[in-house]
Protein backbone atom coordinates (compact mmCIF):
# COMPACT_ATOMS: atom_id res chain seq x y z
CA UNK A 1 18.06 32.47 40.56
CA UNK A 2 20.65 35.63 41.00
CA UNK A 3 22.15 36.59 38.10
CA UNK A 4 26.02 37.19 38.17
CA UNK A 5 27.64 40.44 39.40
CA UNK A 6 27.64 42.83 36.17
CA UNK A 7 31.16 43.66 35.13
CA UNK A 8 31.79 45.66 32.05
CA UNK A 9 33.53 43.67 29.56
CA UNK A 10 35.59 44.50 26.18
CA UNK A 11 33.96 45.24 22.87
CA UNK A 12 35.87 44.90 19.91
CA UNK A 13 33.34 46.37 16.86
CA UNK A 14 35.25 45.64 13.22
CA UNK A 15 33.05 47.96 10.68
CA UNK A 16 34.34 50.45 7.82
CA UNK A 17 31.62 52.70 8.04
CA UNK A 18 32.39 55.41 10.44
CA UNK A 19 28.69 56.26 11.36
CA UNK A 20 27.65 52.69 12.20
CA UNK A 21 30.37 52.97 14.61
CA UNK A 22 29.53 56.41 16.22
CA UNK A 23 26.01 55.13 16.22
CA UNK A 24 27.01 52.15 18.22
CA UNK A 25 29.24 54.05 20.63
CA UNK A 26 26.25 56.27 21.20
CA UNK A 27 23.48 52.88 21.37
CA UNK A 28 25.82 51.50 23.76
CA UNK A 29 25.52 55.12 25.80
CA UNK A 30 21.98 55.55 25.56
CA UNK A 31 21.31 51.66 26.38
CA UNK A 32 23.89 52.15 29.68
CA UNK A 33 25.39 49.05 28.71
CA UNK A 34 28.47 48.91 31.10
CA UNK A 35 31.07 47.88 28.49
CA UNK A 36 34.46 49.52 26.70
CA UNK A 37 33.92 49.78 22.89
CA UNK A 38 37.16 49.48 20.91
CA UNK A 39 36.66 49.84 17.09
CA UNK A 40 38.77 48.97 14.04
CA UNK A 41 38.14 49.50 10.03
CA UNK A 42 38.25 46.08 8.31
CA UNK A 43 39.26 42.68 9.04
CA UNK A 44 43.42 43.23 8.77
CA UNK A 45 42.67 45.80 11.79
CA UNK A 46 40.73 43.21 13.28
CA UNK A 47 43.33 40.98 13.67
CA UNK A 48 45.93 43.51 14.10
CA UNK A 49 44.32 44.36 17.40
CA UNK A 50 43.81 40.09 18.49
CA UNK A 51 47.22 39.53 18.12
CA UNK A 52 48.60 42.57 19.27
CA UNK A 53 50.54 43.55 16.50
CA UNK A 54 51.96 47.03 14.97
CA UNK A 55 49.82 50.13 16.42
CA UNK A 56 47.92 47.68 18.81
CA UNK A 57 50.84 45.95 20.60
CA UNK A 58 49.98 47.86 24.05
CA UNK A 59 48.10 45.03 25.75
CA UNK A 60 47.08 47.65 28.57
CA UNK A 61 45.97 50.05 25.70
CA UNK A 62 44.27 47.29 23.59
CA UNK A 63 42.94 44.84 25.57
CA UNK A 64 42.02 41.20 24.72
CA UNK A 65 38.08 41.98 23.75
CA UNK A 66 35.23 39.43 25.54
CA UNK A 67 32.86 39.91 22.49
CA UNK A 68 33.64 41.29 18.63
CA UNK A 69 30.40 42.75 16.54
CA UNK A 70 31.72 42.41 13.07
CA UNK A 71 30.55 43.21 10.11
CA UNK A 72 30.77 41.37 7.08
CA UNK A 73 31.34 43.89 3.81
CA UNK A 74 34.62 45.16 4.53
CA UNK A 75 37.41 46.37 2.43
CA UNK A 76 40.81 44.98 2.23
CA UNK A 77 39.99 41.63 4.53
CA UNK A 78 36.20 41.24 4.83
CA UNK A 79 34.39 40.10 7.79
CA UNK A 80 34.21 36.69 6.36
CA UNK A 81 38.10 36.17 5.57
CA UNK A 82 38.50 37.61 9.44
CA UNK A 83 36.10 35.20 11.02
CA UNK A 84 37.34 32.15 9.74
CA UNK A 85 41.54 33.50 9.95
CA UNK A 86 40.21 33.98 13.95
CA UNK A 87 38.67 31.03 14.13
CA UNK A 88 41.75 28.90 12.99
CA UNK A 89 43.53 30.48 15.52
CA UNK A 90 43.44 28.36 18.84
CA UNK A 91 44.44 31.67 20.91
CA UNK A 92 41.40 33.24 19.53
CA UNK A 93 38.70 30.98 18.47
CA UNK A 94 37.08 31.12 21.80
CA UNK A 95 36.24 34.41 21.43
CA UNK A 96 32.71 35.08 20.70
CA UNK A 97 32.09 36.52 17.76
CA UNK A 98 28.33 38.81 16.79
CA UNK A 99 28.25 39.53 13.06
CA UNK A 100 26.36 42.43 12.94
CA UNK A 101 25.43 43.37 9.39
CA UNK A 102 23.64 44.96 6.41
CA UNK A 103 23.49 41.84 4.61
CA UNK A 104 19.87 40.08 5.17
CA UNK A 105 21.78 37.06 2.59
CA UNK A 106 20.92 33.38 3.68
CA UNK A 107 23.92 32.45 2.18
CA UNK A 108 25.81 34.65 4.30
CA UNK A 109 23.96 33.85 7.63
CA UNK A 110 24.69 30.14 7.00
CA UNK A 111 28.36 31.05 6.38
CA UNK A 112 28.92 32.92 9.18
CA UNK A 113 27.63 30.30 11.30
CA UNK A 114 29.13 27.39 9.96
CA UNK A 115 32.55 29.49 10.40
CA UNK A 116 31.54 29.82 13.90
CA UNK A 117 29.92 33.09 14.58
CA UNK A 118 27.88 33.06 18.25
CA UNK A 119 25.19 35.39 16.46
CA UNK A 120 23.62 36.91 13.27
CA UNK A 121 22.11 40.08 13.43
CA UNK A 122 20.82 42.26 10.56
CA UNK A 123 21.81 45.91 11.79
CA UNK A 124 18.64 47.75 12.75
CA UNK A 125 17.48 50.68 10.22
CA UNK A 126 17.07 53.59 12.96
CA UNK A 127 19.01 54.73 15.75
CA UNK A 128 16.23 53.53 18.02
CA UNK A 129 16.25 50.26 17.05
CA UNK A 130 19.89 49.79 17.56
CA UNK A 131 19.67 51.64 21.52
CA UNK A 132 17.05 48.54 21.66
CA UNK A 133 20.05 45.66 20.19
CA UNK A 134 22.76 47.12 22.28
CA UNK A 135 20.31 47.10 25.22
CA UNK A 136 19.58 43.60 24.79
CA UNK A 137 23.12 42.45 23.33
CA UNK A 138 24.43 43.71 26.72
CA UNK A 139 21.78 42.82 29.03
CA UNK A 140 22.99 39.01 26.94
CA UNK A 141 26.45 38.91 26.64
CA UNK A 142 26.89 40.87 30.18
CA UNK A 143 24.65 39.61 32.74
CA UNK A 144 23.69 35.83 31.45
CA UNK A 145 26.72 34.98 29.40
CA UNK A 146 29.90 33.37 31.52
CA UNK A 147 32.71 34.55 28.88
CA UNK A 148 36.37 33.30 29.41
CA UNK A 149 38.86 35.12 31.12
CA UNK A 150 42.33 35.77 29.84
C-alpha cells in the first residue's frame, strides 16, 4: 500500500486559553506536522472565521480549515453551541471536527459525538504528551485521511 502524497492542510484550533494554544503551535513544531495552525478565542470567532465574516472575510488570509480542534468550555459561544450551529450548516458540516478538551465528562463525550464531532480527545497533562497527540493527529488526519477539497 503507498500512502498519499503529504500535503499540509489547514488547522483551525477554537480554545480561550492562550497557553493551550501556544502549546499546540509549539506540539505541532516539535511533532513536524506539516500543517498551518489558525486559532480563534471561543465559538462566535469560530464561526466568524467559517463564514468569513467581519475581521476574517480575507479568504486568502483565512482560509477554509481541513480539520478544527475545538474545545468545549468556552466563553461567550461554547464549543458545544459552535459544533452543532456548524453542523446545521450544509457549507460546513463536512468539515471534520476534533474536540480537544479538559473535560473527561461522559456526558459531554456522548454529546459531542452525537452532534457530530470526528473525535474526542481529553487534552494531554504535559507538553510531551501533547508533541505525542499532534504527532499522531497529523500523521491521522494528514497522511491516511482523504479530507474534501474546497
Amino acid at each position: 500500500m503507498t500512502r498519499k502524497q503529504v500535503q499540509p492542510i489547514n488547522i483551525l484550533m477554537a480554545d480561550d486559553d492562550e497557553d493551550d494554544r501556544l502549546l499546540t503551535v509549539d506540539a505541532l513544531k516539535e511533532s513536524r506536522v506539516l500543517n498551518n495552525l489558525f486559532c480563534v478565542e471561543d465559538g462566535v470567532e469560530l464561526l466568524e472565521f467559517l463564514r468569513h465574516e467581519g475581521k476574517y472575510e480575507d479568504t486568502e488570509k483565512y482560509p477554509r480549515p481541513s480539520l478544527i480542534l475545538l474545545d468545549l468550555n468556552m466563553p461567550r459561544k461554547d464549543g458545544r453551541e459552535a459544533l452543532q450551529e456548524l453542523k446545521k450548516d450544509p457549507q460546513l458540516r463536512a468539515i471534520p471536527v476534533v474536540i480537544l478538551t479538559t473535560s473527561k465528562e461522559e456526558e459531554d463525550m456522548l454529546r459531542g459525538y452525537d452532534l457530530g464531532c470526528a473525535s474526542y480527545i481529553t487534552k494531554p497533562v504535559n507538553f510531551e504528551g501533547l508533541v505525542e497527540l499532534m504527532r499522531a493527529l497529523g500523521r491521522y488526519w494528514i497522511e491516511f485521511v482523504e479530507l474534501p477539497h474546497d
